[in-house]
N, C-alpha and C. Protein backbone atom coordinates (compact mmCIF):
# COMPACT_ATOMS: atom_id res chain seq x y z
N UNK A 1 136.69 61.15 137.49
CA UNK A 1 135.68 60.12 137.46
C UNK A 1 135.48 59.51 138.84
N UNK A 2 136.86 59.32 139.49
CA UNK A 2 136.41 58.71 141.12
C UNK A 2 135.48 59.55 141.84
N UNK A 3 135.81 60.94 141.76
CA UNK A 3 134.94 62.03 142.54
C UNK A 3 133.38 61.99 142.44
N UNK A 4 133.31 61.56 141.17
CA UNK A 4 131.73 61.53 140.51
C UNK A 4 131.00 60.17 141.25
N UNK A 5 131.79 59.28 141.00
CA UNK A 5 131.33 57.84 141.93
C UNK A 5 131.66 58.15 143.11
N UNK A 6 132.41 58.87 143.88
CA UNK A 6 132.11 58.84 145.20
C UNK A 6 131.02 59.91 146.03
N UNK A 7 130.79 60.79 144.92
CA UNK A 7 130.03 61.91 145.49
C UNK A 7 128.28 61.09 144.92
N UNK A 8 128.42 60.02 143.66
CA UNK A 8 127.02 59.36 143.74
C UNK A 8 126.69 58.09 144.84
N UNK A 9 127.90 57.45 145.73
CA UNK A 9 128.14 56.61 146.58
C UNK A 9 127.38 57.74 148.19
N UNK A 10 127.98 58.63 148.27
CA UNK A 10 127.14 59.53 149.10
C UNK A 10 125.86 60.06 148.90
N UNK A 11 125.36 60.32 148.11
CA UNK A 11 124.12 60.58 147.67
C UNK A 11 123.51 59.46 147.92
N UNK A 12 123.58 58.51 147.47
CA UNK A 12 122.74 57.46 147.69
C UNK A 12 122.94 56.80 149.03
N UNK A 13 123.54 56.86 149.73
CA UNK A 13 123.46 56.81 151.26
C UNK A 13 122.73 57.65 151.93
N UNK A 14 122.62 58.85 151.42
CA UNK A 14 122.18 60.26 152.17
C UNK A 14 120.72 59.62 151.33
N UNK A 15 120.46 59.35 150.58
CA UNK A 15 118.95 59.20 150.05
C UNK A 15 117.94 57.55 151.16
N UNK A 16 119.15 56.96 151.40
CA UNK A 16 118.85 55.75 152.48
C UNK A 16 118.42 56.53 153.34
N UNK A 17 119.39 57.09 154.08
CA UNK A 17 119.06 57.83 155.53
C UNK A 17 117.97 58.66 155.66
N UNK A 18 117.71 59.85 154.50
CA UNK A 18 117.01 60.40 154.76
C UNK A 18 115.38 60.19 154.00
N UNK A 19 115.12 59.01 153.21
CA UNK A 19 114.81 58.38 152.60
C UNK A 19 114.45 60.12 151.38
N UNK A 20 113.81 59.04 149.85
CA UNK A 20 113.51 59.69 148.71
C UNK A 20 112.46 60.31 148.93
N UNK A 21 112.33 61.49 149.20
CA UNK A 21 110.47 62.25 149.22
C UNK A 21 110.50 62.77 148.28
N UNK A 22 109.72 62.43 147.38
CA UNK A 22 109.69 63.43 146.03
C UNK A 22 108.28 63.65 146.14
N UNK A 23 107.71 63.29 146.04
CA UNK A 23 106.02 63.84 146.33
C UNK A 23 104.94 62.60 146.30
N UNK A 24 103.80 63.08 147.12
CA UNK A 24 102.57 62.20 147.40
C UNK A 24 102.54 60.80 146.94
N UNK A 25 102.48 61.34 145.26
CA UNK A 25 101.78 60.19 145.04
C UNK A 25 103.18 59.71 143.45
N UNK A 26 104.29 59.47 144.22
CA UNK A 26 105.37 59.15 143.63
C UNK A 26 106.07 58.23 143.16
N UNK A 27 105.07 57.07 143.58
CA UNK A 27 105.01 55.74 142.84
C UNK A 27 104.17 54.87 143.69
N UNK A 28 103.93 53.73 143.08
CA UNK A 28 102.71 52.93 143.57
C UNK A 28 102.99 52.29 145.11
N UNK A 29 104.45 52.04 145.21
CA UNK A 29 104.80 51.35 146.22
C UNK A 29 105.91 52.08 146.59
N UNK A 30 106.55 52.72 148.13
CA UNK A 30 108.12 52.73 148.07
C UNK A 30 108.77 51.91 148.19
N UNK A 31 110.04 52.09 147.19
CA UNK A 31 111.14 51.32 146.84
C UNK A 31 112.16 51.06 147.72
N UNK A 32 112.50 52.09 148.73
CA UNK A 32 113.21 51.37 149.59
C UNK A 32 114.68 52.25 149.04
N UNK A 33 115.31 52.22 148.05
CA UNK A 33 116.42 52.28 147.66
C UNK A 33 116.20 52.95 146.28
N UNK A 34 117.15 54.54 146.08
CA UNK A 34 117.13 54.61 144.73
C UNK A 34 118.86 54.91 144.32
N UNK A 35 118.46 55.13 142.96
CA UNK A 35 120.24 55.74 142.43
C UNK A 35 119.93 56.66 141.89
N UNK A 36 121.01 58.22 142.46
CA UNK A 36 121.24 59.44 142.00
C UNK A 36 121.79 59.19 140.40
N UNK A 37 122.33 58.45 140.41
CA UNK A 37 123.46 58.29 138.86
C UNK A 37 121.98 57.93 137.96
N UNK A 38 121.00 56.85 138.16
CA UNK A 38 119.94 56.79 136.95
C UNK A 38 119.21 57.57 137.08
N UNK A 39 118.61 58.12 137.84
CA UNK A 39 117.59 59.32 138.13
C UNK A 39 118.27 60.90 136.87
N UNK A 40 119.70 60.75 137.24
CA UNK A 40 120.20 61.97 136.68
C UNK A 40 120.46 61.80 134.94
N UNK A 41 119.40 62.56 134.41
CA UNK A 41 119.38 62.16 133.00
C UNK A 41 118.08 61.21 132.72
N UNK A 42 117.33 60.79 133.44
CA UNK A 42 115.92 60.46 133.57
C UNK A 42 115.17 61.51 132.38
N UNK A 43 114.15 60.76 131.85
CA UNK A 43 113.23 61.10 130.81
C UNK A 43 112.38 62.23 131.82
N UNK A 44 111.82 63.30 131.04
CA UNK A 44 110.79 64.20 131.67
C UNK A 44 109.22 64.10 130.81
N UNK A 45 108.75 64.11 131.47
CA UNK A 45 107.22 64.23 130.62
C UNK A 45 106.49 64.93 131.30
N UNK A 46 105.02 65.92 130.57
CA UNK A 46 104.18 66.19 131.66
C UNK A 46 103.15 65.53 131.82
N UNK A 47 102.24 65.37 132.99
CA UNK A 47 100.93 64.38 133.03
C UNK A 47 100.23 64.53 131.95
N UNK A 48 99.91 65.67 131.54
CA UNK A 48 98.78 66.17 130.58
C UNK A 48 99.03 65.29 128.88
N UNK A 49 100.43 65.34 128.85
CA UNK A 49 100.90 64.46 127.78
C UNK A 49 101.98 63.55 128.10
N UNK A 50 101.88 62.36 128.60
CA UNK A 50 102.70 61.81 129.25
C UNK A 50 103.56 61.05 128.06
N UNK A 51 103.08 60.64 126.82
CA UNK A 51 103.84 60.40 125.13
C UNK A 51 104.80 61.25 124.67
N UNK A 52 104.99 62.63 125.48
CA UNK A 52 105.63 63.64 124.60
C UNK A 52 107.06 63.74 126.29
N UNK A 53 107.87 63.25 125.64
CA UNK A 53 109.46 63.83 126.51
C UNK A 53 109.44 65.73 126.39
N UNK A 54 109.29 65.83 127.58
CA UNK A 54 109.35 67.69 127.34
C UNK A 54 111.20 67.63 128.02
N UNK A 55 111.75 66.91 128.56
CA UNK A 55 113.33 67.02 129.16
C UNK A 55 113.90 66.34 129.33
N UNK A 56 114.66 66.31 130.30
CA UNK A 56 115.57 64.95 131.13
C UNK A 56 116.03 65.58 132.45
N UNK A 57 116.55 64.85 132.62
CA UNK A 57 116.79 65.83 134.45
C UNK A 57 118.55 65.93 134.45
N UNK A 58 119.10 67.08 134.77
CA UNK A 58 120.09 67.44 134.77
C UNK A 58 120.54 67.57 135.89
N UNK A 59 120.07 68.03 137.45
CA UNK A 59 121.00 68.12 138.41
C UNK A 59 119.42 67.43 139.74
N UNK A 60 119.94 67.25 140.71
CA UNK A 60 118.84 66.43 141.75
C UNK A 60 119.85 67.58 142.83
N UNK A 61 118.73 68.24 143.36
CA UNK A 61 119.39 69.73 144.56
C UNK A 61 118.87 68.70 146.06
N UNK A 62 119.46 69.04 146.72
CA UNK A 62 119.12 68.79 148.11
C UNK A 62 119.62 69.77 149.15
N UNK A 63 118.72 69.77 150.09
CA UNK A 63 118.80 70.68 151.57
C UNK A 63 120.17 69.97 152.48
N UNK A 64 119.77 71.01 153.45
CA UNK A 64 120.88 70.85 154.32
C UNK A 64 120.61 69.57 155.25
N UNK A 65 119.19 68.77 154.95
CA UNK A 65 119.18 67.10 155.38
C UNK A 65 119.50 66.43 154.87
N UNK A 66 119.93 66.75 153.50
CA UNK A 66 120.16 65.54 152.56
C UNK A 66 118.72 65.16 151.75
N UNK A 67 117.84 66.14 152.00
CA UNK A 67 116.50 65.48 151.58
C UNK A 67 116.58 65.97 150.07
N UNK A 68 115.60 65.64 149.26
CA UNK A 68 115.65 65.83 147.88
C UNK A 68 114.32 67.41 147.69
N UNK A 69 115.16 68.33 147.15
CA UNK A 69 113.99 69.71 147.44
C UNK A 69 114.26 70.16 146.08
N UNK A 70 114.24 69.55 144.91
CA UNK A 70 114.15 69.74 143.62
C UNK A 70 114.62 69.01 142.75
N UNK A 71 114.42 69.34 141.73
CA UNK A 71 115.37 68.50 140.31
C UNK A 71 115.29 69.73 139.44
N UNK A 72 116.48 69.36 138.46
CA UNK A 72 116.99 70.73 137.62
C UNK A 72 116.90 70.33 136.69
N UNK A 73 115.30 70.46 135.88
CA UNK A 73 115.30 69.78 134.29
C UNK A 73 115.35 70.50 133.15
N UNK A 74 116.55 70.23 132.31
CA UNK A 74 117.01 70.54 131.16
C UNK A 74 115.64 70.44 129.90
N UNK A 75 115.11 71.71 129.15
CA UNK A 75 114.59 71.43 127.72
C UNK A 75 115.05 72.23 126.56
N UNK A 76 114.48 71.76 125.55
CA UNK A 76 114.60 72.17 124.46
C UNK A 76 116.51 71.96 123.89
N UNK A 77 116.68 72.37 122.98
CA UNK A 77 118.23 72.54 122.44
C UNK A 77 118.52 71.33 121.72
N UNK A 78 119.34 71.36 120.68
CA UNK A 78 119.64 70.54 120.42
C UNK A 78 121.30 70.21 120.31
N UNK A 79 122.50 69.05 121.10
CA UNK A 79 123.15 69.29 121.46
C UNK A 79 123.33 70.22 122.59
N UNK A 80 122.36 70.15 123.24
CA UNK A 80 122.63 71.66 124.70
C UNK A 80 122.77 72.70 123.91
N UNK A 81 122.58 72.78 123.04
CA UNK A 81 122.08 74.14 122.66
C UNK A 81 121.04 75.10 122.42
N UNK A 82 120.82 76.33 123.12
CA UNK A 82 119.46 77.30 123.27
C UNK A 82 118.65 75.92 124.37
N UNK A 83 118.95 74.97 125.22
CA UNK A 83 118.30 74.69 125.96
C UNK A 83 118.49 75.01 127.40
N UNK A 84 117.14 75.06 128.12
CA UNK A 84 117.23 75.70 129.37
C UNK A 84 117.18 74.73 130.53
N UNK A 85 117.41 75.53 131.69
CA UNK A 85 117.53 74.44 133.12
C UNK A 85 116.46 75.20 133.83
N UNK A 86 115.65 74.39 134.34
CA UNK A 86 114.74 74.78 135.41
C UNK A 86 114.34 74.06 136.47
N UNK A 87 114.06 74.92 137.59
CA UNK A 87 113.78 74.18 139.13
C UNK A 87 112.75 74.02 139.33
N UNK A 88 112.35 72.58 139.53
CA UNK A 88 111.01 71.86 139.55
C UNK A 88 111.24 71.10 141.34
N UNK A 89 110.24 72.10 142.11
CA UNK A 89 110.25 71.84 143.57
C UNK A 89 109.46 70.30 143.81
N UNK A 90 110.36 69.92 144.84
CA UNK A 90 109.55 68.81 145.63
C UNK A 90 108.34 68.94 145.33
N UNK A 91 107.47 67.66 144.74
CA UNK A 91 105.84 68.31 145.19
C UNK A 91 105.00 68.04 144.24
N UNK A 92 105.96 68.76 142.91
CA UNK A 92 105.35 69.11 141.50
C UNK A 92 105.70 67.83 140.50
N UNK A 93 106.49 66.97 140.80
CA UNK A 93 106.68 65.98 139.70
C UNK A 93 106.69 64.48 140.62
N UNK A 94 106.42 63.78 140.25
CA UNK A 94 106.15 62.27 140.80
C UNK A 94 107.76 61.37 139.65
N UNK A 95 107.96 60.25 140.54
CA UNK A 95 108.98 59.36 140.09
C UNK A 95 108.36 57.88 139.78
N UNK A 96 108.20 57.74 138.73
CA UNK A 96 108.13 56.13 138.05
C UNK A 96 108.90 55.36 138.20
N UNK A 97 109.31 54.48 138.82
CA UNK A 97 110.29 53.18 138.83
C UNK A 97 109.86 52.10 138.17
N UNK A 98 110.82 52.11 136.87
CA UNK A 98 110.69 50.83 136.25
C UNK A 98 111.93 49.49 136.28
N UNK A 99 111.92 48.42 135.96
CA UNK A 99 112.43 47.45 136.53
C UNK A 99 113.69 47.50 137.37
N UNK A 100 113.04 48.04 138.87
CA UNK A 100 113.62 47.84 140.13
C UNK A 100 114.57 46.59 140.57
N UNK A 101 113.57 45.34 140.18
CA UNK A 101 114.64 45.01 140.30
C UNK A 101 115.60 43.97 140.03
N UNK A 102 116.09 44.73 138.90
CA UNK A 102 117.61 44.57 138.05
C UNK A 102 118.43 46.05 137.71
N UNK A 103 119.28 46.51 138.81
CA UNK A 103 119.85 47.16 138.57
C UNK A 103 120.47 47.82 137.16
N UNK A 104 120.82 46.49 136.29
CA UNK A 104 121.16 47.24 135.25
C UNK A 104 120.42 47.40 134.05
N UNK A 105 118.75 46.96 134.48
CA UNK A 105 117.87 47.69 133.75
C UNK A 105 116.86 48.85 134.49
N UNK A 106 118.17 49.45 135.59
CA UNK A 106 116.64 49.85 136.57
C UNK A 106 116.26 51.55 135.40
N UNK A 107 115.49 51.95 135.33
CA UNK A 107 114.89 53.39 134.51
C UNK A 107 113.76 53.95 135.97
N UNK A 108 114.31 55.32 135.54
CA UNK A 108 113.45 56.05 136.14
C UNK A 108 112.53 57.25 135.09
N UNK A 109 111.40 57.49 135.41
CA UNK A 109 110.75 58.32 134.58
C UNK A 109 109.97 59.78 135.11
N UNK A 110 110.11 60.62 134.82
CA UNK A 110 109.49 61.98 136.01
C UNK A 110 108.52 62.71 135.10
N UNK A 111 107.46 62.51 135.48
CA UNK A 111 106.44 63.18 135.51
C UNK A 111 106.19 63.90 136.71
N UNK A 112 106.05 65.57 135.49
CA UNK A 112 105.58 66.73 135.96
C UNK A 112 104.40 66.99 136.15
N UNK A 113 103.59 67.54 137.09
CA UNK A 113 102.36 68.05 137.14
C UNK A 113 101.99 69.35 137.03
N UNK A 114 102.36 69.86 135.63
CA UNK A 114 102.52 70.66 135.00
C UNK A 114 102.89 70.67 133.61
N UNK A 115 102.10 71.42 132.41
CA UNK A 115 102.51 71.39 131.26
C UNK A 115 103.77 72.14 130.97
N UNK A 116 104.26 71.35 129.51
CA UNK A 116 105.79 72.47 128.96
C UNK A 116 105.50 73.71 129.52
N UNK A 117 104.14 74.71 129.11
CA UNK A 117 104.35 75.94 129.30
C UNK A 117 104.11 76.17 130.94
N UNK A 118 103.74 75.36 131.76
CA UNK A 118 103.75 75.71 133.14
C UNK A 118 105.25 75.55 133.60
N UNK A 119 106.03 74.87 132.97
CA UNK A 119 107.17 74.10 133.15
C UNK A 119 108.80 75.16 133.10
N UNK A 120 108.12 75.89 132.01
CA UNK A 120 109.14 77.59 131.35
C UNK A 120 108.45 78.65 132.54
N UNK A 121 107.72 78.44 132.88
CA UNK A 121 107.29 79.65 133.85
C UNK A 121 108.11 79.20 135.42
N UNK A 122 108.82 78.05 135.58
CA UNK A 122 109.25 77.78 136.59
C UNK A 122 110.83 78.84 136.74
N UNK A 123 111.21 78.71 138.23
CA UNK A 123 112.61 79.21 137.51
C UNK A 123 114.07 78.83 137.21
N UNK A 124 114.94 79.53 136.65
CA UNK A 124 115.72 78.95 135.72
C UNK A 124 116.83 78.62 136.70
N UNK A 125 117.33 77.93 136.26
CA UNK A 125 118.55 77.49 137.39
C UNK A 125 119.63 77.84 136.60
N UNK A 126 120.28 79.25 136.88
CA UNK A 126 121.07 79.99 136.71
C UNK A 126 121.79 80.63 138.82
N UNK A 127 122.81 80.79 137.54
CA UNK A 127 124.22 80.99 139.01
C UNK A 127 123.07 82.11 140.07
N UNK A 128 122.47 83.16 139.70
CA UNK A 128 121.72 84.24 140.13
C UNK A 128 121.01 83.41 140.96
N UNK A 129 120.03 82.32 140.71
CA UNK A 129 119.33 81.67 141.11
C UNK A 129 119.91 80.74 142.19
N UNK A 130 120.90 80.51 141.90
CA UNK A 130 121.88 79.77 143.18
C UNK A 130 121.99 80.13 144.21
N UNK A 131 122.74 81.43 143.71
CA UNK A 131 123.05 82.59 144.66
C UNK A 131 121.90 82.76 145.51
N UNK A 132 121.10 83.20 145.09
CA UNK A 132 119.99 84.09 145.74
C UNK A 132 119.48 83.14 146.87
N UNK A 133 118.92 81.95 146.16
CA UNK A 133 118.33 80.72 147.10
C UNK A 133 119.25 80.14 147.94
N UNK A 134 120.02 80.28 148.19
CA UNK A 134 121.24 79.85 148.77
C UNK A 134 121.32 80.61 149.97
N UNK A 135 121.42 81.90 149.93
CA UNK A 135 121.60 82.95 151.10
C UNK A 135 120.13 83.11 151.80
N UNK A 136 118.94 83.05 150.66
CA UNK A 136 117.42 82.72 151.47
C UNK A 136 117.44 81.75 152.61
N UNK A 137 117.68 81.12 151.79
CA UNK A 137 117.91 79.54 152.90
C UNK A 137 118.64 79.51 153.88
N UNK A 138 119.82 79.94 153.91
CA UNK A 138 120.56 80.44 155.16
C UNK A 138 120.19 81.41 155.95
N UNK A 139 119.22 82.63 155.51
CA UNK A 139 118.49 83.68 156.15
C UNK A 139 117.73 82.64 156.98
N UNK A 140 116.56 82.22 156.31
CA UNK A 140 115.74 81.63 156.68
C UNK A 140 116.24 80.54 157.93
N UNK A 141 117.33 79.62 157.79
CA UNK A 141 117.56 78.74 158.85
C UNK A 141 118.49 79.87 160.01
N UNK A 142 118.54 81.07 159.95
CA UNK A 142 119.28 82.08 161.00
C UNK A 142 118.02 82.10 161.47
N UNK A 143 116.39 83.08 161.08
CA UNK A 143 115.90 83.69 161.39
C UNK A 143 115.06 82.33 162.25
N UNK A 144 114.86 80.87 161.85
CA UNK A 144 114.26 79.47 162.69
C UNK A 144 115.47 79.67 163.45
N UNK A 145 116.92 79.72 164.19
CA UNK A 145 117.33 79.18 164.86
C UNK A 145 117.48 80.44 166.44
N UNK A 146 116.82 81.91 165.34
CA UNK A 146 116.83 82.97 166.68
C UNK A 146 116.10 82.90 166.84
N UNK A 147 114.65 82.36 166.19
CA UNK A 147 113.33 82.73 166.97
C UNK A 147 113.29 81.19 168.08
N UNK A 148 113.65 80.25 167.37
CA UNK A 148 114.16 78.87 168.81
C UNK A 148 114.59 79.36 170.05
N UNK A 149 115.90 80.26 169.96
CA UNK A 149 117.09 81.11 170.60
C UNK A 149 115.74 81.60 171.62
N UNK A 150 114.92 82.58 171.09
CA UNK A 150 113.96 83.84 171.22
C UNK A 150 113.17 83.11 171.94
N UNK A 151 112.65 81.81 171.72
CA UNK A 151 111.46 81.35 172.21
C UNK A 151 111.93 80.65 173.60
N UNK A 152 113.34 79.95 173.36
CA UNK A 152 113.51 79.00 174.46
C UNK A 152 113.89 80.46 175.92
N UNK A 153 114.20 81.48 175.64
CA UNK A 153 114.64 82.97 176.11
C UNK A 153 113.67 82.87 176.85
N UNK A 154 112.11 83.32 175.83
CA UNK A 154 110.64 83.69 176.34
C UNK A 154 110.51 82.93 177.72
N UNK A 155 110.93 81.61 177.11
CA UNK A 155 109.96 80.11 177.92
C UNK A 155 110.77 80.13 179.44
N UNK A 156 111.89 80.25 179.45
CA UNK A 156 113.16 80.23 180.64
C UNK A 156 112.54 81.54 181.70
N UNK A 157 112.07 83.00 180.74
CA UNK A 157 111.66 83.84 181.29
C UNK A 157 110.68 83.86 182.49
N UNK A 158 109.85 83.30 181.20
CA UNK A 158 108.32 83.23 181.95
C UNK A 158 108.01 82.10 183.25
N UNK A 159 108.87 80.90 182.88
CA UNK A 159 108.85 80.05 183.88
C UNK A 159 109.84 80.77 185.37
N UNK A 160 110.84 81.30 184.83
CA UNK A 160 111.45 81.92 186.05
C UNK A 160 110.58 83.08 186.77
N UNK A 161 110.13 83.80 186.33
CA UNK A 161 109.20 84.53 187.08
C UNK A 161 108.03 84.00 187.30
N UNK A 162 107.01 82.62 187.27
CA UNK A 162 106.23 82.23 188.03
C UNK A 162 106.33 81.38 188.77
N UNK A 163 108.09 80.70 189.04
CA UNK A 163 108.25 80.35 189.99
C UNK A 163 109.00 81.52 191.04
N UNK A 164 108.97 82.72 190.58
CA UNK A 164 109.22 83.72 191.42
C UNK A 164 108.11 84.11 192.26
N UNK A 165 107.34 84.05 191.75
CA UNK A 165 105.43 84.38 191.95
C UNK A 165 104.98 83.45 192.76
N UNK A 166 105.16 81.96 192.65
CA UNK A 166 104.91 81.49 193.32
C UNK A 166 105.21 81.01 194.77
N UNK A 167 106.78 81.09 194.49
CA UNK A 167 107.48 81.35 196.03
C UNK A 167 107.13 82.60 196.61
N UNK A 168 106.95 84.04 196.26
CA UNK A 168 106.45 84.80 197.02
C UNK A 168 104.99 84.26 197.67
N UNK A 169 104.17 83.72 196.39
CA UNK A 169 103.18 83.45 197.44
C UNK A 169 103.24 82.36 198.58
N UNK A 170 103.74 81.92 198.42
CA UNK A 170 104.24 80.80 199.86
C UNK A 170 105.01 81.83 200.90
N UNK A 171 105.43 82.47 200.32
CA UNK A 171 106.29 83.28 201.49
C UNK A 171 105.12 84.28 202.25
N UNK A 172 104.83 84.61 201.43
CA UNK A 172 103.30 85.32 201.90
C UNK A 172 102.50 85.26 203.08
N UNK A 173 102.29 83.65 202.88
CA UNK A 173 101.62 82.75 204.11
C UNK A 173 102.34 82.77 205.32
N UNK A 174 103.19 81.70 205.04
CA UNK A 174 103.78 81.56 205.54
C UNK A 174 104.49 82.86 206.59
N UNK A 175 105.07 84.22 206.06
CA UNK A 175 105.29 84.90 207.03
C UNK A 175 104.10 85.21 207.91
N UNK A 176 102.80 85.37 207.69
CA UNK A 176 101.68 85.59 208.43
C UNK A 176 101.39 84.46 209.43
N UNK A 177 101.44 83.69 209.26
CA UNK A 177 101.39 82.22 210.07
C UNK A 177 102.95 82.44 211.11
N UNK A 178 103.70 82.73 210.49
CA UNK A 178 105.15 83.05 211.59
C UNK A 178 104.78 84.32 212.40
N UNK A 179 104.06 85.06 211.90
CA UNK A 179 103.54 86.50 212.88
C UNK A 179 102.84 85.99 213.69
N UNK A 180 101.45 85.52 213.11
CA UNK A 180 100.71 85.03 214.08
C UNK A 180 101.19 83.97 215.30
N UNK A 181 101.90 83.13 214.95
CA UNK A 181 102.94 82.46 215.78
C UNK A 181 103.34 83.38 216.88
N UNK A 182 104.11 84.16 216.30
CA UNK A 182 104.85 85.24 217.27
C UNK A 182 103.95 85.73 218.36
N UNK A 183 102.32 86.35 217.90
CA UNK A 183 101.94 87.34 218.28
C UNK A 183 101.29 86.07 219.57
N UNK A 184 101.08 85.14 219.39
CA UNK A 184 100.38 83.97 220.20
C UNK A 184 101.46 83.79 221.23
N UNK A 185 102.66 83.99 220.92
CA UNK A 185 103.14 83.28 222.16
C UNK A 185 104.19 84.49 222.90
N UNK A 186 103.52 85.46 222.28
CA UNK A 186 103.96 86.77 223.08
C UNK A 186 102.68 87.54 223.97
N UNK A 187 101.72 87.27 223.49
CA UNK A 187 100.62 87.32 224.19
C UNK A 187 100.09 86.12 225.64
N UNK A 188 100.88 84.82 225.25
CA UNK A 188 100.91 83.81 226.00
C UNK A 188 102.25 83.75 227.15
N UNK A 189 103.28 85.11 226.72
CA UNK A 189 104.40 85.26 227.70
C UNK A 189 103.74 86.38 228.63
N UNK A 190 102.87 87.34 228.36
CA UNK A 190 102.20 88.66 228.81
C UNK A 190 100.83 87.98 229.42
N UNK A 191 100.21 87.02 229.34
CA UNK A 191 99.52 86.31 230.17
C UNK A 191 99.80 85.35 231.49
N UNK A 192 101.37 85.34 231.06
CA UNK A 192 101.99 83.82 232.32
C UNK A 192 102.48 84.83 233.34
């Protein structure tokens, strides 16, 4: 039980810092401050029928900022049973805050922008699904940190060879102006 309160004591620091983005138009005002512990287990509804609970929210995923890049909402079953988990991206569901503020009536409410059946077509948050998105995401932040690598390479390149380019062309002159020099006052020793 300490682990659980200290890992929701971090979360909700990491949700300060990096503040709550859940999408656009995600409540009327920002709040400033939320809690992972009421959010988790939050009512689900979709816009289209906002009277009908299609879930509750079972896990809140976050990136490697701490930012919030899904929620994992549990439907159907009764007792958790034959019910499923699915990943509903940043974007797609908005957060209701209701009485903010009194903590120990604070409720949160998530509406999806998407019906039940848009909702089953999402995907399932299974270990496979972990897995997979997990190593994407790490592909993906390898393949942003070589093409950075790649680009800052390019940029070092290109600037080093046109200040190569450009000192030749100064040198350019400049040796012609030192010839001509020369040739003036060797012509001016063959005249004296």
């Amino acid at each position: 039980m300490a682990q659980h309160t200290s890992f929701n004591k971090a979360l909700l620091a990491a949700f300060m810092a990096a503040g709550f983005v859940i999408g656009s138009n995600a409540m009327a005002e920002p709040q400033g401050l939320y809690s992972a512990d009421e959010l988790s287990d939050a009512n689900v509804f979709s816009k289209s029928n906002p009277d009908k609970k299609i879930g509750e929210v079972e896990d809140i995923l976050l990136d490697d900022a701490m930012r919030v890049r899904a929620l994992v909402v549990e439907t159907g079953g009764l007792l958790d049973m034959g019910s499923k988990e699915y990943v509903i991206n940043a974007g797609k569901f908005t957060l209701e805050t209701r009485n903010a503020d009194n903590l120990e009536k604070l409720e949160y409410i998530v509406h999806l922008d998407m019906t039940k059946e848009e909702l089953e077509q999402q995907p399932e948050y299974t270990n496979d699904w972990w897995t997979q998105t997990k190593a994407a995401a790490r592909q993906a932040w390898q393949n942003t940190k070589e093409g950075a690598a790649s680009a800052w390479e390019s940029t070092k390149a290109a600037a080093s060879n046109a200040l190569d380019n450009i000192g030749g062309a100064l040198e350019s002159p400049g040796d012609e102006v030192e010839q001509g020099t020369d040739q003036r006052e060797d012509k001016m020793g063959t005249e004296q």
